[in-house]
C-alpha atoms as a PDB file:
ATOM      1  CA  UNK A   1      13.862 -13.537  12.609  1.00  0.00           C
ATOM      2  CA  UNK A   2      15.368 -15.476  15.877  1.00  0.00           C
ATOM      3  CA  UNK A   3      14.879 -13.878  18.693  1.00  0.00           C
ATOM      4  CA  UNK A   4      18.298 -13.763  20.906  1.00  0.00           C
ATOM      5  CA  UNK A   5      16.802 -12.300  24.149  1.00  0.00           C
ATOM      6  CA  UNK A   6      13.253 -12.343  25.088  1.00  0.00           C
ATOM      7  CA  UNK A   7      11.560 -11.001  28.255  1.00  0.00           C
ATOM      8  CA  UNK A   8       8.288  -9.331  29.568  1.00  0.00           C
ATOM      9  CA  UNK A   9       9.513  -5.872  28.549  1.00  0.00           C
ATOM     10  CA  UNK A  10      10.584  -6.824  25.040  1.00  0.00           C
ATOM     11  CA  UNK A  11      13.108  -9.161  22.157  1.00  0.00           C
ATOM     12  CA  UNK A  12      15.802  -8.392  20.702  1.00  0.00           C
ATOM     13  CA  UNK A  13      16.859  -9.933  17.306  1.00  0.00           C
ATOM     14  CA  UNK A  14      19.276  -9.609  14.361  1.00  0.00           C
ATOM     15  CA  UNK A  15      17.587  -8.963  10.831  1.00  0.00           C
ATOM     16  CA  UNK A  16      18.493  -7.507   7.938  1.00  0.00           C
ATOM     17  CA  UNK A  17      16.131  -4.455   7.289  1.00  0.00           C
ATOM     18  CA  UNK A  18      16.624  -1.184   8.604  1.00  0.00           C
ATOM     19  CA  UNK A  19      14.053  -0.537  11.233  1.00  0.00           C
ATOM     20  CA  UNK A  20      14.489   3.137  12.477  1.00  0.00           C
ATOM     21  CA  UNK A  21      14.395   4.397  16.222  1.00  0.00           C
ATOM     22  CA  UNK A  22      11.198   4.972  17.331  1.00  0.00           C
ATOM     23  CA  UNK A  23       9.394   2.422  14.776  1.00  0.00           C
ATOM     24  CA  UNK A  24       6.299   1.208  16.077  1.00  0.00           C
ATOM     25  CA  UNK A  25       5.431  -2.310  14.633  1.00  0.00           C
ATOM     26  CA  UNK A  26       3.839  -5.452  15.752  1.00  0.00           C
ATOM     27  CA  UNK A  27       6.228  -8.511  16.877  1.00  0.00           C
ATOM     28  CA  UNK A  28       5.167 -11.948  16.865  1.00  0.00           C
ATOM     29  CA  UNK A  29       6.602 -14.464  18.740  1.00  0.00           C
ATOM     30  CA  UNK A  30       6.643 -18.159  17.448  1.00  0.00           C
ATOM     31  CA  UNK A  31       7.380 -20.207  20.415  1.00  0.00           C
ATOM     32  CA  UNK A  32       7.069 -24.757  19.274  1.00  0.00           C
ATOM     33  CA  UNK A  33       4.188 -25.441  20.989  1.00  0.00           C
ATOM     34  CA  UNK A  34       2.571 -22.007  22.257  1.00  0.00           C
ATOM     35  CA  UNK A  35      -0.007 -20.015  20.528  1.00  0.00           C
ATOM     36  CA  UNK A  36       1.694 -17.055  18.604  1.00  0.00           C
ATOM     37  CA  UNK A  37       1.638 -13.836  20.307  1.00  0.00           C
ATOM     38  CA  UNK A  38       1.409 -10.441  18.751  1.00  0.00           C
ATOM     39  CA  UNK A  39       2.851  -7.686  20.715  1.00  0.00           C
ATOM     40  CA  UNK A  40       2.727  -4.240  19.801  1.00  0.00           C
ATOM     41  CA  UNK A  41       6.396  -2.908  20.127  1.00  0.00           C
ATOM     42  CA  UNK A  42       8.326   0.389  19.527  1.00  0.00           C
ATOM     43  CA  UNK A  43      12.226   0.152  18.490  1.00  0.00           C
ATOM     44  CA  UNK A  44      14.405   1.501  20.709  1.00  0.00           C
ATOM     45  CA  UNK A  45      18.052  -0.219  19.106  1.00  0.00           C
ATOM     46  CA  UNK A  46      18.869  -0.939  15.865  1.00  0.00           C
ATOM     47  CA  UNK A  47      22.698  -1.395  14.975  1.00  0.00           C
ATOM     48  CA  UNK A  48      25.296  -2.450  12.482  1.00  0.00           C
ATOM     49  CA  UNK A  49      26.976  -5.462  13.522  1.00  0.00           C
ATOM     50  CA  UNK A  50      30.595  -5.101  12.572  1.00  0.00           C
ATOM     51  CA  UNK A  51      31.998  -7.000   9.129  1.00  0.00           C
ATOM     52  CA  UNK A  52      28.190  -8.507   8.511  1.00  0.00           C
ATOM     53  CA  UNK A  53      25.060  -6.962   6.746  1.00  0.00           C
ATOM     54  CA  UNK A  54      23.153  -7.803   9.191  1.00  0.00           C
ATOM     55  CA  UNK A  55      21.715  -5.364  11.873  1.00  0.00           C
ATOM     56  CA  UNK A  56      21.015  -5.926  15.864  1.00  0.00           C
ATOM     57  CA  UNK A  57      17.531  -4.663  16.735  1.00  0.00           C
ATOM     58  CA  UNK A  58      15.726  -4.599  20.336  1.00  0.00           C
ATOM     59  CA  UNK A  59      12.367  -3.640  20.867  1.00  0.00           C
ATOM     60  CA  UNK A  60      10.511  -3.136  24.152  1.00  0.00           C
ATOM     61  CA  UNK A  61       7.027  -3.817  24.116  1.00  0.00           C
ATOM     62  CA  UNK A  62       4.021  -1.131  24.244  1.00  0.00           C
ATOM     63  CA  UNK A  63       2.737  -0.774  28.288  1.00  0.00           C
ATOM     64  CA  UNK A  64       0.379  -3.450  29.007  1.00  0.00           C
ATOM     65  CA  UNK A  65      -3.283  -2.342  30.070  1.00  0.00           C
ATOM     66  CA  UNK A  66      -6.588  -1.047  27.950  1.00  0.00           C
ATOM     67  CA  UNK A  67      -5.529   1.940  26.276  1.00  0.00           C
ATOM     68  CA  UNK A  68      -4.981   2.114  22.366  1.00  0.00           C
ATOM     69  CA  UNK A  69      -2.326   0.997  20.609  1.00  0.00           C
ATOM     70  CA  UNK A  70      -1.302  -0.797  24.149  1.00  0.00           C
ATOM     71  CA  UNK A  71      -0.844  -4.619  24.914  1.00  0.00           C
ATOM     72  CA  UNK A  72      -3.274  -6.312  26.307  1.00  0.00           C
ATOM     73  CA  UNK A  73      -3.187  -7.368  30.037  1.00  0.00           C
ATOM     74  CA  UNK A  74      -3.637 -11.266  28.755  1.00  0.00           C
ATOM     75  CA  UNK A  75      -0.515 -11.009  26.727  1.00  0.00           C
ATOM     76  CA  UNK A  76       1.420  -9.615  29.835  1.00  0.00           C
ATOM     77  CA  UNK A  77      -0.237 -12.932  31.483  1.00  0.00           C
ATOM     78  CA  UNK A  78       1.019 -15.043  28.985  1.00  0.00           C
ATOM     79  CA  UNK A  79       4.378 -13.859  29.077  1.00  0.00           C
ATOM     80  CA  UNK A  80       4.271 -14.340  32.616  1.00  0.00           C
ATOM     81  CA  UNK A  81       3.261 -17.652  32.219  1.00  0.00           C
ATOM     82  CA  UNK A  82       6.095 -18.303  29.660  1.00  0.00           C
ATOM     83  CA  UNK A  83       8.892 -17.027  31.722  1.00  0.00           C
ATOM     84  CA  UNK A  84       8.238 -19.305  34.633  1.00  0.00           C
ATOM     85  CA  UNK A  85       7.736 -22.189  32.281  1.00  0.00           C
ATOM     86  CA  UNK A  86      10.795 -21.512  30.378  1.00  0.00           C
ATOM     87  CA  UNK A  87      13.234 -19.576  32.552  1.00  0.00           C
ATOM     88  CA  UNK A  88      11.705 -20.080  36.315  1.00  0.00           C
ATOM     89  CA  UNK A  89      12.609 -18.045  39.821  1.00  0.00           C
END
């Protein structure tokens, strides 16, 4: 799915499956260019968007550090790296 806003904390995106609060799943961003990242992400949004089938959905990324089930602290770097590149101060 396109991702509509993307930041260090998390992407939100319109799809057409119904992905329940509280859904932990594994988000891959595709940036042209960029090695894909996989980011282990929890849903915290997930709407009806009026007169369409489709459905809003925002995720926000696990914490970033060594623990299970966690992001690692590379990604965060990446992202980090991406958002200057992309977006800048």
């Amino acid at each position: 799915y396109h991702a509509s806003n993307v930041s260090k904390g998390g992407v939100s995106f319109t799809c057409d499956k119904k992905l329940s609060i509280g859904t932990k799943l594994v988000v891959q961003l595709l940036i042209p260019g960029e090695t894909p990242l996989n980011l282990n992400s929890i849903v915290r949004r997930h709407e009806q968007i009026m007169g369409s089938k489709k459905k809003f959905t925002g995720v926000e990324f696990m914490p970033f550090g060594s623990r299970y089930g966690w992001n690692t602290q590379e990604l965060l770097d990446v992202l980090r790296i991406l958002d200057e590149e992309y977006v800048g101060n």
